[in-house]
C-alpha atoms as a PDB file:
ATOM      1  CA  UNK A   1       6.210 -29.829  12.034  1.00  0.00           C
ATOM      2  CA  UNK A   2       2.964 -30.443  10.730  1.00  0.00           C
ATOM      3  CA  UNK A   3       1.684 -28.637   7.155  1.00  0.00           C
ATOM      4  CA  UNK A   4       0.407 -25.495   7.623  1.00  0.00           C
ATOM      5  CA  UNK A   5      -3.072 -25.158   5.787  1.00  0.00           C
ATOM      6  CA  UNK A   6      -4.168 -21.745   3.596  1.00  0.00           C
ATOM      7  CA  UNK A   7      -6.494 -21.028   6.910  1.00  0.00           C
ATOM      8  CA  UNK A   8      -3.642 -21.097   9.469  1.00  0.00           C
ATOM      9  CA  UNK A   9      -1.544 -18.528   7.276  1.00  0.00           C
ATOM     10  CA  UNK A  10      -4.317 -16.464   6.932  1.00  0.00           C
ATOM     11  CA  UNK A  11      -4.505 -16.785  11.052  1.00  0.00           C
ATOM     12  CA  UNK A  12      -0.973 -15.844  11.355  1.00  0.00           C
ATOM     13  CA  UNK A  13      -1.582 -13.057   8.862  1.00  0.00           C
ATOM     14  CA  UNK A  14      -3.961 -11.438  11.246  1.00  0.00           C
ATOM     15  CA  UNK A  15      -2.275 -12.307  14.190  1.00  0.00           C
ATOM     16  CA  UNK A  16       0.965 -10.884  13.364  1.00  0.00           C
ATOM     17  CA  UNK A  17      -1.017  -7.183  12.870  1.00  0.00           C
ATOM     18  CA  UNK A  18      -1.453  -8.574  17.037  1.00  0.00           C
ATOM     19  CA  UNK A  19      -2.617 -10.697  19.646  1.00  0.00           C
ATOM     20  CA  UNK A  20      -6.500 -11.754  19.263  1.00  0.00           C
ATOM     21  CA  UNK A  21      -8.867 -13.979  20.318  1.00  0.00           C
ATOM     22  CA  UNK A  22     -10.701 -16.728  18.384  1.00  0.00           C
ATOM     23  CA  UNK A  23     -13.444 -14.165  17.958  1.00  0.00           C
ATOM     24  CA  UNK A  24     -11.715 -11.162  16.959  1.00  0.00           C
ATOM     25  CA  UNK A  25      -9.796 -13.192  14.194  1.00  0.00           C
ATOM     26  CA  UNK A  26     -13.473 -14.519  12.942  1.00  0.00           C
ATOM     27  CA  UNK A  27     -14.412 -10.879  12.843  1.00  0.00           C
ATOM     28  CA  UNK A  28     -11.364  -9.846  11.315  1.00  0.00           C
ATOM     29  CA  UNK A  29     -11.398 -12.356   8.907  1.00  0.00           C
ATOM     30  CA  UNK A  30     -15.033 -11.001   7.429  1.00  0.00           C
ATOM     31  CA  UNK A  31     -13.472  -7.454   6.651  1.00  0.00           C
ATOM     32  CA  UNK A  32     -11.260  -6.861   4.747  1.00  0.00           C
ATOM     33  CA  UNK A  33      -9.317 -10.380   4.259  1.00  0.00           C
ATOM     34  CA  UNK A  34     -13.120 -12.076   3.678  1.00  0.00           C
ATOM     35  CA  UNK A  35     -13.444 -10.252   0.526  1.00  0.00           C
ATOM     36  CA  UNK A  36     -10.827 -12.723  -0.766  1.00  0.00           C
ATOM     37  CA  UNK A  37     -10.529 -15.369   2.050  1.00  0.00           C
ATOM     38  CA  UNK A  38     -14.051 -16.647   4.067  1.00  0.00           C
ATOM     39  CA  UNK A  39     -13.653 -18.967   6.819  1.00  0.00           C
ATOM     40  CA  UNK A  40     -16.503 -20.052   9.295  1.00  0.00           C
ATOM     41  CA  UNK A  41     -16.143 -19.419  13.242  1.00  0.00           C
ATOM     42  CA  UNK A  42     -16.220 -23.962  13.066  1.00  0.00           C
ATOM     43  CA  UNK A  43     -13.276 -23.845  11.069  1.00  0.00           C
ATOM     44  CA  UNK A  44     -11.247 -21.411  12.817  1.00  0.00           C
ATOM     45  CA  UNK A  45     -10.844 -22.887  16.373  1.00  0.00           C
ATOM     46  CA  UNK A  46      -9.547 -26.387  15.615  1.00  0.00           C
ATOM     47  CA  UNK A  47      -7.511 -24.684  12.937  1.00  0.00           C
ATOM     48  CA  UNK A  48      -5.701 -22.431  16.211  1.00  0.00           C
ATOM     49  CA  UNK A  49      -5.546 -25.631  17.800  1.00  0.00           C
ATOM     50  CA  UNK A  50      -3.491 -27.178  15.085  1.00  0.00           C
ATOM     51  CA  UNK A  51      -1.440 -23.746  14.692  1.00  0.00           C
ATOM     52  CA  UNK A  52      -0.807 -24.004  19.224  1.00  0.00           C
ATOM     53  CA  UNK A  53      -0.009 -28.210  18.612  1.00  0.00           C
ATOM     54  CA  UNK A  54       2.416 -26.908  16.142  1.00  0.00           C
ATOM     55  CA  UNK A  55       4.092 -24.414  18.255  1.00  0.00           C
ATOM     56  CA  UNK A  56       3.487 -21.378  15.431  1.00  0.00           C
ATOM     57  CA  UNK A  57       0.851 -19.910  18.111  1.00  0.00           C
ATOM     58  CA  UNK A  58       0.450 -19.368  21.750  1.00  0.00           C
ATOM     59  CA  UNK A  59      -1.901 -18.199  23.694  1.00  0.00           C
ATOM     60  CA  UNK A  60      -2.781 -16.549  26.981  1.00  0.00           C
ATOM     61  CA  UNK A  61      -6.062 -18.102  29.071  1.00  0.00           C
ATOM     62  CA  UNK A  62      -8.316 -15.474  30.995  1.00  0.00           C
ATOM     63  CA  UNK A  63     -11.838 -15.473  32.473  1.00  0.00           C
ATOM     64  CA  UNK A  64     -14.317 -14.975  29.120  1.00  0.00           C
ATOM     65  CA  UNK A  65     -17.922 -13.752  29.470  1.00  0.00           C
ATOM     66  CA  UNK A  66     -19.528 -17.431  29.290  1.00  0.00           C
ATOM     67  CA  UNK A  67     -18.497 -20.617  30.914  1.00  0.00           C
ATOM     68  CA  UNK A  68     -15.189 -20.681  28.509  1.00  0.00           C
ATOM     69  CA  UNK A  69     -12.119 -19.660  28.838  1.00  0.00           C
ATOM     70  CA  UNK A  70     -11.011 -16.796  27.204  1.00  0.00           C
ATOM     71  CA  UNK A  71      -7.799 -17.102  24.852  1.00  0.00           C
ATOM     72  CA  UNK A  72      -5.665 -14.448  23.296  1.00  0.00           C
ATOM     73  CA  UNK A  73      -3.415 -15.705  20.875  1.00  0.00           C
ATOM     74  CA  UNK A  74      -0.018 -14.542  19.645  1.00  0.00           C
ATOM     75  CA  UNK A  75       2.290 -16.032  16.729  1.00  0.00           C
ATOM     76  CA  UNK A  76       5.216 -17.569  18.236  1.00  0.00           C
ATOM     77  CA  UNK A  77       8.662 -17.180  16.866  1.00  0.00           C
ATOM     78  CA  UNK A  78       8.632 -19.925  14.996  1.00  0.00           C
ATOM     79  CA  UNK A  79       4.898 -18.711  13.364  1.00  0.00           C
ATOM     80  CA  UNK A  80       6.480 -15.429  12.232  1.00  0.00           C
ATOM     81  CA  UNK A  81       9.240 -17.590  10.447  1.00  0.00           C
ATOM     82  CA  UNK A  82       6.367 -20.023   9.103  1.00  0.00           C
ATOM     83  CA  UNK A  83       4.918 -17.093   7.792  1.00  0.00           C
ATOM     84  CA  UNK A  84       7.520 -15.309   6.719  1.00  0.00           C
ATOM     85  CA  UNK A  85       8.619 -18.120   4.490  1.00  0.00           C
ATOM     86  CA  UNK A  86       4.991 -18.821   3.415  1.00  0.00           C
ATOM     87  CA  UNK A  87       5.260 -15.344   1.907  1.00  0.00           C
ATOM     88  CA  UNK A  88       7.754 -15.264  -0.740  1.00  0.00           C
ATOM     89  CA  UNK A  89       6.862 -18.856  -1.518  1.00  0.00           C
ATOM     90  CA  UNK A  90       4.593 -18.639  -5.393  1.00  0.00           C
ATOM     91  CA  UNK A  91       1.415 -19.010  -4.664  1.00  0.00           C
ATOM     92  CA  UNK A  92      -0.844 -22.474  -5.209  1.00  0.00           C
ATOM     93  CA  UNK A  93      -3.168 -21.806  -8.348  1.00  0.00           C
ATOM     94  CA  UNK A  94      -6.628 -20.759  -8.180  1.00  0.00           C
ATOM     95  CA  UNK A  95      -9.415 -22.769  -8.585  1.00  0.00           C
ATOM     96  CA  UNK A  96     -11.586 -21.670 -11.289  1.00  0.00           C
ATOM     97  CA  UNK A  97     -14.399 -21.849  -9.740  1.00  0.00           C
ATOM     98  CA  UNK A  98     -17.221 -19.344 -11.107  1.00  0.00           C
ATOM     99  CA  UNK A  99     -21.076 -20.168 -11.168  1.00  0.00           C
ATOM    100  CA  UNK A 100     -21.992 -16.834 -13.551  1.00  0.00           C
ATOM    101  CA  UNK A 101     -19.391 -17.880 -15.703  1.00  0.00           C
ATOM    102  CA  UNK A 102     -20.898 -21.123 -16.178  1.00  0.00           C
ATOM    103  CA  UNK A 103     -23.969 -19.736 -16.747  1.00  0.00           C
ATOM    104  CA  UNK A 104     -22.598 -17.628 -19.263  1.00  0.00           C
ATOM    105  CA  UNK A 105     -21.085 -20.776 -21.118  1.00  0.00           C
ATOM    106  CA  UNK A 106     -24.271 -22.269 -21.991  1.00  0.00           C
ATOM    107  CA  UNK A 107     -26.591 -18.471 -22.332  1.00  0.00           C
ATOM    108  CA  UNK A 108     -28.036 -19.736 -25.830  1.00  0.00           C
ATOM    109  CA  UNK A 109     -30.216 -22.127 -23.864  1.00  0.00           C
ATOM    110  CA  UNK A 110     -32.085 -19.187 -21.506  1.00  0.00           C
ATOM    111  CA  UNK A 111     -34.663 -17.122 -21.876  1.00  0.00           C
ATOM    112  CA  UNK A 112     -32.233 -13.773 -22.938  1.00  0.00           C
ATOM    113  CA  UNK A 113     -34.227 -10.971 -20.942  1.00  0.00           C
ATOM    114  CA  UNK A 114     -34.386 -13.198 -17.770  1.00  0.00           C
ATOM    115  CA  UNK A 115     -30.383 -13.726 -18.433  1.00  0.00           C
ATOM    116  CA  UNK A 116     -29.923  -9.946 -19.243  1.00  0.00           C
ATOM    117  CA  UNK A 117     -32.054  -9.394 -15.363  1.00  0.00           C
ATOM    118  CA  UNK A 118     -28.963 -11.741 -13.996  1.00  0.00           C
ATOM    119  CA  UNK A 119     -26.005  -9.754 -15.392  1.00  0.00           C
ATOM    120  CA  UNK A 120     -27.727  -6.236 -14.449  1.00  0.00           C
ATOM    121  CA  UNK A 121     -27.973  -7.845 -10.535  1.00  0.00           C
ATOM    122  CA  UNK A 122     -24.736  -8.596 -10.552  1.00  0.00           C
ATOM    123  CA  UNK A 123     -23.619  -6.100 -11.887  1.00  0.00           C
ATOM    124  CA  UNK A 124     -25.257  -3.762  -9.056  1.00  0.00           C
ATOM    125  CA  UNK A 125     -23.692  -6.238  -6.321  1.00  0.00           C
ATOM    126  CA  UNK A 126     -20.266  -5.385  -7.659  1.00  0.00           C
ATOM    127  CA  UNK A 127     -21.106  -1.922  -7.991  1.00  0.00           C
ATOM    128  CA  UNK A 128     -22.072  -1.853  -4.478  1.00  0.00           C
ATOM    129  CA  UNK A 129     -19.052  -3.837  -3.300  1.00  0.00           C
ATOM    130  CA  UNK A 130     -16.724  -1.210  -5.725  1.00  0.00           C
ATOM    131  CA  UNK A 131     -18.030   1.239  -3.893  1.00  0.00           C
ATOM    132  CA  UNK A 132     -17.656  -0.027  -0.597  1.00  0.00           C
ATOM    133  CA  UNK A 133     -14.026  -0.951  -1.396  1.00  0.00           C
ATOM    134  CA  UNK A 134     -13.707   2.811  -2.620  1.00  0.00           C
ATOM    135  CA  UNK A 135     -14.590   4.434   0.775  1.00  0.00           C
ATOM    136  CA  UNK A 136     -12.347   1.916   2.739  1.00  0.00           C
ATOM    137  CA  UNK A 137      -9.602   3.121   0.278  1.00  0.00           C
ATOM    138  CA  UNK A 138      -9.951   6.813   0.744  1.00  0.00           C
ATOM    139  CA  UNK A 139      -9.899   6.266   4.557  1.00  0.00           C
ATOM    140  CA  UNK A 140      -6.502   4.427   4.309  1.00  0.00           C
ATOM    141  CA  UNK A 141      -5.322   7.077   2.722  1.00  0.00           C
ATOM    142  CA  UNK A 142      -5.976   9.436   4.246  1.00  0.00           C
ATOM    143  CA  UNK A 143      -4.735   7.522   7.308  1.00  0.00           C
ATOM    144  CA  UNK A 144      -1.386   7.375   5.218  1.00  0.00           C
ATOM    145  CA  UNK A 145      -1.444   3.854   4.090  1.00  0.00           C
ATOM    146  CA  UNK A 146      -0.043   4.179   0.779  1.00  0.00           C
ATOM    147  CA  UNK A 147       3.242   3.147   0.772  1.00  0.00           C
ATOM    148  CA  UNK A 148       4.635  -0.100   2.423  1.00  0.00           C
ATOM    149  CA  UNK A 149       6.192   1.304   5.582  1.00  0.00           C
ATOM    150  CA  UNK A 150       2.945   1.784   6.830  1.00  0.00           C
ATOM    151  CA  UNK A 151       1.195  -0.868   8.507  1.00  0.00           C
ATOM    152  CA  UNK A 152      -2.278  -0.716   6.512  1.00  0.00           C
ATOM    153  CA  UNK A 153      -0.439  -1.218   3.630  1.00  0.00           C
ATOM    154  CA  UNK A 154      -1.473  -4.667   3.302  1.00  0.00           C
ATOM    155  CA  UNK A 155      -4.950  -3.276   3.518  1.00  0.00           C
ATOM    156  CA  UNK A 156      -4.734  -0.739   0.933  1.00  0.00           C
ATOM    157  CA  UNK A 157      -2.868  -2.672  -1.961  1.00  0.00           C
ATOM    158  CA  UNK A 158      -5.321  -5.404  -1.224  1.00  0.00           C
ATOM    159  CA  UNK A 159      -8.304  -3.176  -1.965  1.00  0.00           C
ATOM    160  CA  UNK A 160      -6.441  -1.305  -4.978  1.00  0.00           C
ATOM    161  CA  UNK A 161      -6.629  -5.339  -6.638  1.00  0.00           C
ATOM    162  CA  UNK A 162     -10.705  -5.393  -4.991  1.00  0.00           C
ATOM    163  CA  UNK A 163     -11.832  -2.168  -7.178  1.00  0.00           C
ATOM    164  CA  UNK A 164      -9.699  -3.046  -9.967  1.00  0.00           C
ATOM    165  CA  UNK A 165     -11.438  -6.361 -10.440  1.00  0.00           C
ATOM    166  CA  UNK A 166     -15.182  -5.349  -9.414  1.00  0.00           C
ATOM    167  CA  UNK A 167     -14.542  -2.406 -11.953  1.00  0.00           C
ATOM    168  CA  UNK A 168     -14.065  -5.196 -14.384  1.00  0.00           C
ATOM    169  CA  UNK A 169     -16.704  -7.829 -13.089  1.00  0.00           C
ATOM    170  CA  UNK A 170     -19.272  -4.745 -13.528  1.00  0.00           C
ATOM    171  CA  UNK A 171     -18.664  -3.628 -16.681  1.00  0.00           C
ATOM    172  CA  UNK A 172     -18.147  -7.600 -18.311  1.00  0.00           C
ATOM    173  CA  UNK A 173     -22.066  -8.013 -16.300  1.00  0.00           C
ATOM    174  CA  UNK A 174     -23.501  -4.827 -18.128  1.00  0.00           C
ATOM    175  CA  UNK A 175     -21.900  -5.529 -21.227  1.00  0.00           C
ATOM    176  CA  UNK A 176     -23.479  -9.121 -21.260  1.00  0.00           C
ATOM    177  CA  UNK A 177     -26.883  -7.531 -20.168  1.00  0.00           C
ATOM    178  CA  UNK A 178     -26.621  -5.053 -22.884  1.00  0.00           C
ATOM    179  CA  UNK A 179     -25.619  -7.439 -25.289  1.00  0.00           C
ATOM    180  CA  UNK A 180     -28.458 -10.099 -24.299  1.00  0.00           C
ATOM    181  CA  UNK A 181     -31.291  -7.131 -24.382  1.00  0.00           C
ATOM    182  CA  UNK A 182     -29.738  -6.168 -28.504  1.00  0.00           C
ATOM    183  CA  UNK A 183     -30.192  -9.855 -29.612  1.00  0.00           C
ATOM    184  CA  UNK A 184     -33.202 -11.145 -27.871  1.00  0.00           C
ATOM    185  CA  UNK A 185     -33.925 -14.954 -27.826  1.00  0.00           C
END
């Protein structure tokens, strides 16, 4: 069997919540598992066509709204073992790849009120995104997510990590604004 790429687990993630098509997995993909994961609508169909060659996916052709075929695609048995080894394997190390922070390396080179105006706009994009994360999390609660029986579990602990590092990213990006606007250049 051929090597499963970081894409098609995160394609038999979804589909093991249940069968989807091509489009619904793009969708799915953009909330919540594109807050950590992106992948473009180009990237995800040959990447289900790998998964089918492979035999970790099947699908079921229908009539679509366009001159295409409709597919709805389930993991196979042998994609729920894929994935269910892929799961307790350690993950592969993140790349450290960061654009603000290497901005921040070399700060003594800008203008410090113009770099202060960076921090406080990011700061307000991870503000917004904490409290988008924030609403989703009191919804699966309510809806009883909260322990791993449930089935939005995934969901939930997911988002717990989401606020805990935007509450982080926004107060780093207003202490670096603060600090900037005490020691102009």
């Amino acid at each position: 069997m051929s090597t499963v790429s970081a894409l098609g687990y995160a394609l038999l993630c979804l589909l093991d919540r249940g069968p989807s098509t091509g489009y619904d997995l793009a969708r799915r993909l953009r909330r919540p598992i594109g807050y950590y994961w992106t992948a473009r609508h180009t990237q995800i169909y040959p990447e289900l066509a790998r998964l089918a060659a492979a035999g970790l996916v099947t699908y079921q052709a229908g009539s679509g709204p366009g001159p295409r075929q409709k597919k709805t695609y389930t993991n196979t048995a042998a994609g729920r073992d894929a994935l269910a080894e892929w799961l307790v394997t350690p993950a592969a190390p993140r790349a450290p790849k960061d654009e603000l922070l290497l901005k921040t390396y070399a700060v003594a080179a800008a203008d410090s009120s113009r770099m202060a105006r960076l921090y406080l706009a990011a700061a307000a994009e991870h503000a917004q995104r904490l409290a988008e994360y924030r609403s989703q999390l009191t919804d699966l609660t309510d809806a009883g997510a909260t322990g791993p029986g449930h089935p939005g579990f995934g969901n939930y602990a997911t988002l717990r990590y989401g606020i805990a590092i935007e509450q982080q990213r926004e107060a780093w990006c207003r202490w670096m604004a603060s600090t900037l606007a005490d020691h102009p250049s």
